[in-house]
Protein backbone atom coordinates (compact mmCIF):
# COMPACT_ATOMS: atom_id res chain seq x y z
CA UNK A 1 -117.09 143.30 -127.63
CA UNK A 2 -119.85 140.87 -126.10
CA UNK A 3 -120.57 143.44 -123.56
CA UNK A 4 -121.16 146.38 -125.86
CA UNK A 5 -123.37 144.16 -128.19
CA UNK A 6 -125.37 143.21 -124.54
CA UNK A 7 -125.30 147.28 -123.60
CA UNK A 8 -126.50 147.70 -127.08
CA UNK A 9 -129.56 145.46 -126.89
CA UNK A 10 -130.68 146.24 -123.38
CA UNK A 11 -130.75 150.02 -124.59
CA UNK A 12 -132.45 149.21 -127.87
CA UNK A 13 -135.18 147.06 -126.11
CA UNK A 14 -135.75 150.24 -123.26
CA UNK A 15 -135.87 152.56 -126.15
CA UNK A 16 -138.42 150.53 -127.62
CA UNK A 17 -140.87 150.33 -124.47
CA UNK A 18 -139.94 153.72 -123.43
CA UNK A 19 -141.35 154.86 -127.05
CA UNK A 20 -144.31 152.45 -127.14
CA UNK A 21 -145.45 153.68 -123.53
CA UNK A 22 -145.07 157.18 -124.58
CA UNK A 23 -146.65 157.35 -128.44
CA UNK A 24 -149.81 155.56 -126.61
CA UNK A 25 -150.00 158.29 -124.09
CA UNK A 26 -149.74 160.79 -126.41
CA UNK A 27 -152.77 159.16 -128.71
CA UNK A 28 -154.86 158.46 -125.49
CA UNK A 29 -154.43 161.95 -124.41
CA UNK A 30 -154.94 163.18 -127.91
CA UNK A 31 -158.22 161.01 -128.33
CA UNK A 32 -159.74 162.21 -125.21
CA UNK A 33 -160.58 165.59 -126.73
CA UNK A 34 -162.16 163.65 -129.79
CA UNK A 35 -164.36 166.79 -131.11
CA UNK A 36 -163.22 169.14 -133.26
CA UNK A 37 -164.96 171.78 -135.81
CA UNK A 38 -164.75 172.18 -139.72
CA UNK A 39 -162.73 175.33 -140.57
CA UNK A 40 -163.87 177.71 -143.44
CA UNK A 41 -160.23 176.61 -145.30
CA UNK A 42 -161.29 172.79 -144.99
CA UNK A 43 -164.37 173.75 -146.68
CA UNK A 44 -162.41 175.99 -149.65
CA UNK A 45 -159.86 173.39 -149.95
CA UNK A 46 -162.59 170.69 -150.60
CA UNK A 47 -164.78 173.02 -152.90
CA UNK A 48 -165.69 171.25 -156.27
CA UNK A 49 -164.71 167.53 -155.04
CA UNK A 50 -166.97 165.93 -152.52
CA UNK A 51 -169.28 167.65 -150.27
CA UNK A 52 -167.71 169.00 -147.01
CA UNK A 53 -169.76 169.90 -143.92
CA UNK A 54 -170.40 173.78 -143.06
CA UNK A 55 -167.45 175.55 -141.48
CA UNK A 56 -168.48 174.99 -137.59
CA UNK A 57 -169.58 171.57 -138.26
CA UNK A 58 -168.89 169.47 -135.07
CA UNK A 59 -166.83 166.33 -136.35
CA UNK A 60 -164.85 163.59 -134.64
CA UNK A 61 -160.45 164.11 -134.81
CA UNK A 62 -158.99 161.47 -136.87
CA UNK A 63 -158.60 158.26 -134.99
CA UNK A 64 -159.30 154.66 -135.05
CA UNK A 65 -162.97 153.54 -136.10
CA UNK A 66 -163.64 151.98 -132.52
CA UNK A 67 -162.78 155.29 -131.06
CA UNK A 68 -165.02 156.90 -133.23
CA UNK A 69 -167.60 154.90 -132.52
CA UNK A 70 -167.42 155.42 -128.78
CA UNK A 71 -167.03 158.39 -129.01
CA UNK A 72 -169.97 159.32 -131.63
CA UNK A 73 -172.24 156.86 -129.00
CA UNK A 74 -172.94 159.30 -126.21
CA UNK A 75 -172.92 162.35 -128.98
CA UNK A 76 -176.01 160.68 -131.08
CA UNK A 77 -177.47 158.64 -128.52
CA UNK A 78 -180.34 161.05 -128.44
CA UNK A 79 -180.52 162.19 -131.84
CA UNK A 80 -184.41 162.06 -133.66
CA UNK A 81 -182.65 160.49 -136.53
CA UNK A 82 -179.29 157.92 -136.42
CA UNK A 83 -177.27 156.11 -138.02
CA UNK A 84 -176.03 152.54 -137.26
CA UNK A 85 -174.61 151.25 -140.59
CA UNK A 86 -172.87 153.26 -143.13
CA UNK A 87 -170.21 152.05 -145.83
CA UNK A 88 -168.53 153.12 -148.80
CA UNK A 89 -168.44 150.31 -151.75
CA UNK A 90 -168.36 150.67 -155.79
CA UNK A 91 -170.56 151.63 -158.01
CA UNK A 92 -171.01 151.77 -161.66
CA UNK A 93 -169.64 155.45 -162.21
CA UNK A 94 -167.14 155.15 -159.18
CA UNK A 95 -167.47 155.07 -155.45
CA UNK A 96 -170.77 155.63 -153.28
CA UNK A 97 -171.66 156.19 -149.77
CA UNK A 98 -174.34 154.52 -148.11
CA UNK A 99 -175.76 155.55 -144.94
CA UNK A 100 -178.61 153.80 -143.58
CA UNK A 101 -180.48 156.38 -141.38
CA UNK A 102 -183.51 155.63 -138.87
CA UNK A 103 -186.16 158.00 -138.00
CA UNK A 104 -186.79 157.65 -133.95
CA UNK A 105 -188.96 160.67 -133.58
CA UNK A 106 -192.91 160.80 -133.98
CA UNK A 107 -192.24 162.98 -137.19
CA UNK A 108 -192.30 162.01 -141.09
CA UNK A 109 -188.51 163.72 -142.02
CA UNK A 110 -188.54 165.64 -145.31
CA UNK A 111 -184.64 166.56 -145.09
CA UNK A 112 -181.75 165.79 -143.38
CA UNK A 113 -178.09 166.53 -143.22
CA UNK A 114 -174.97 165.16 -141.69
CA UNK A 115 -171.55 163.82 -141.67
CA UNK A 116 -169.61 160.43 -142.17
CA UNK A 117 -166.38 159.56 -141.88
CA UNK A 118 -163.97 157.16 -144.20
CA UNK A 119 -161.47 154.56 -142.84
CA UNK A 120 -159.74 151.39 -144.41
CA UNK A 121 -160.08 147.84 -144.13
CA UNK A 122 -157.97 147.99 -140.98
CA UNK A 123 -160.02 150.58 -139.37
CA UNK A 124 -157.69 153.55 -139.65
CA UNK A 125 -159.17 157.15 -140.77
CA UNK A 126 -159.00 157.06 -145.00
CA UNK A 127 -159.30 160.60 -147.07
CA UNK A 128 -162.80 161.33 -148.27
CA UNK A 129 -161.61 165.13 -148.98
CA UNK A 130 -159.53 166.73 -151.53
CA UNK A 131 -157.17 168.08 -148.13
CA UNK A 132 -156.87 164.33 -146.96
CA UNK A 133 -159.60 164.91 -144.22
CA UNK A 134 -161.82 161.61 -143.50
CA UNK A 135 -165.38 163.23 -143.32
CA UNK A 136 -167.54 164.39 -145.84
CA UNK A 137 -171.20 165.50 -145.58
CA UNK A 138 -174.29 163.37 -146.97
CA UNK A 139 -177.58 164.97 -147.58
CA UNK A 140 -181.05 163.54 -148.46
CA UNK A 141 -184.53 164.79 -149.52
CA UNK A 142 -186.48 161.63 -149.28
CA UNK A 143 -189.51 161.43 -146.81
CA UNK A 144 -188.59 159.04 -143.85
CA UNK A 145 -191.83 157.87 -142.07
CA UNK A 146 -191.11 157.40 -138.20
CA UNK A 147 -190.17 154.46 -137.18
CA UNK A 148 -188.46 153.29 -140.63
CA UNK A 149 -185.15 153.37 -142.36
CA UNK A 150 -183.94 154.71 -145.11
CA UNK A 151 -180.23 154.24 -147.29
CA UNK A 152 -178.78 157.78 -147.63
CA UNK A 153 -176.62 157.18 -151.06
CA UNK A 154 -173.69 160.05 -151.99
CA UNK A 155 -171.47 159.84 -154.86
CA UNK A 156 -167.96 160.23 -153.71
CA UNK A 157 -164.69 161.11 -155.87
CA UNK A 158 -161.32 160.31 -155.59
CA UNK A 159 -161.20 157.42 -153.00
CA UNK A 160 -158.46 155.70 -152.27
CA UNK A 161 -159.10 153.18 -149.94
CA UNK A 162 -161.86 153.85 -147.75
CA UNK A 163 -164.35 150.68 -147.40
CA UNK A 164 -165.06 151.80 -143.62
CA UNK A 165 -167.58 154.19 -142.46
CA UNK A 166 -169.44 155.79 -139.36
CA UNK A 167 -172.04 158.66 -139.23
CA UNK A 168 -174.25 161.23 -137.60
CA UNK A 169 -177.00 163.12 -138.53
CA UNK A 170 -176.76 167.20 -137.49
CA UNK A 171 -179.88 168.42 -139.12
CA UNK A 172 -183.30 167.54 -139.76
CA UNK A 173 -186.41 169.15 -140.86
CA UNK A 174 -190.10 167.53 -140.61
CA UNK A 175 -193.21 167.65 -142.55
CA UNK A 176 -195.01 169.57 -140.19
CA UNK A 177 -192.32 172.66 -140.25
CA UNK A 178 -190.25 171.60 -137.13
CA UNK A 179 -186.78 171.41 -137.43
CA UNK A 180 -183.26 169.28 -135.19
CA UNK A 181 -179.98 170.93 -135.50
CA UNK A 182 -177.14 169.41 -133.29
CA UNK A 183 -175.70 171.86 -130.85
């Protein structure tokens, strides 16, 4: 009896390594590819709930927020407008997001576009979407001088949980008729 109960735990503890080792492979390998694309069903799915990019946005896969920070870092890094600080928090009508957006280019920005994404208190992707996705688009039509800041505020619906946010900017147009799309 003692030596099945000892047979029993050695091949419950190797079943647990063996499991760990290989579920973290599969996420690491999984997260490597970390860019994906809106699909035209994503955006009919979400259609009357909260905005959802165009279908052929580029948006980050669903992973952890320090994942999707790195890897939004080398995608913005160069963008004419970015975003360092977005969050999602309670209003009086329900939930906002609030992107705080900087304009690093030498032009005054008349409108811009782009995506965030939604994750919990413990960093983990949260739905901003009607089909449980954890992006949603933000637009704004304020001027944004160079050099300054501006918070980007979009009323959201349906939120669960999401407290958590990171974002990019794909599009801008300038006062002087000059426009940024991401490629």
């Amino acid at each position: 009896m003692m030596k099945t109960i000892l047979i029993a735990a050695i091949a419950l503890v190797l079943g647990l390594i063996i499991g760990f080792v290989t579920g973290r492979f599969t996420m690491e390998r999984s997260w490597s590819q970390p860019y994906s694309q809106v699909t035209p069903s994503t955006v009919r799915k979400s259609a009357g709930h909260n905005p959802s990019p165009k279908a052929g946005t580029r948006i980050l896969k669903p992973m952890p927020i320090g994942k999707s920070r790195a890897a939004l870092k080398p995608m913005a890094e160069k963008d004419p407008v970015f975003s360092n600080i977005a969050a999602v928090g309670a209003n009086e009508e329900g939930v906002e997001l609030h992107v705080t957006v900087e304009n690093r280019g030498t032009c005054t920005v008349t409108a811009l576009s782009g995506v965030a994404y939604g994750f919990d208190a413990f960093g983990k992707p949260a739905p901003l979407l009607k089909g449980g996705e954890n992006f949603v688009a933000f637009e704004s039509k304020a001027p944004l001088e160079p050099g300054k800041k501006l918070i980007v505020a979009e009323v959201l619906k349906d939120i669960d949980n999401a407290t958590l946010a990171v974002a990019h900017v794909d599009h801008t147009t300038c006062a002087d008729g000059t426009s940024w799309t991401r490629q």
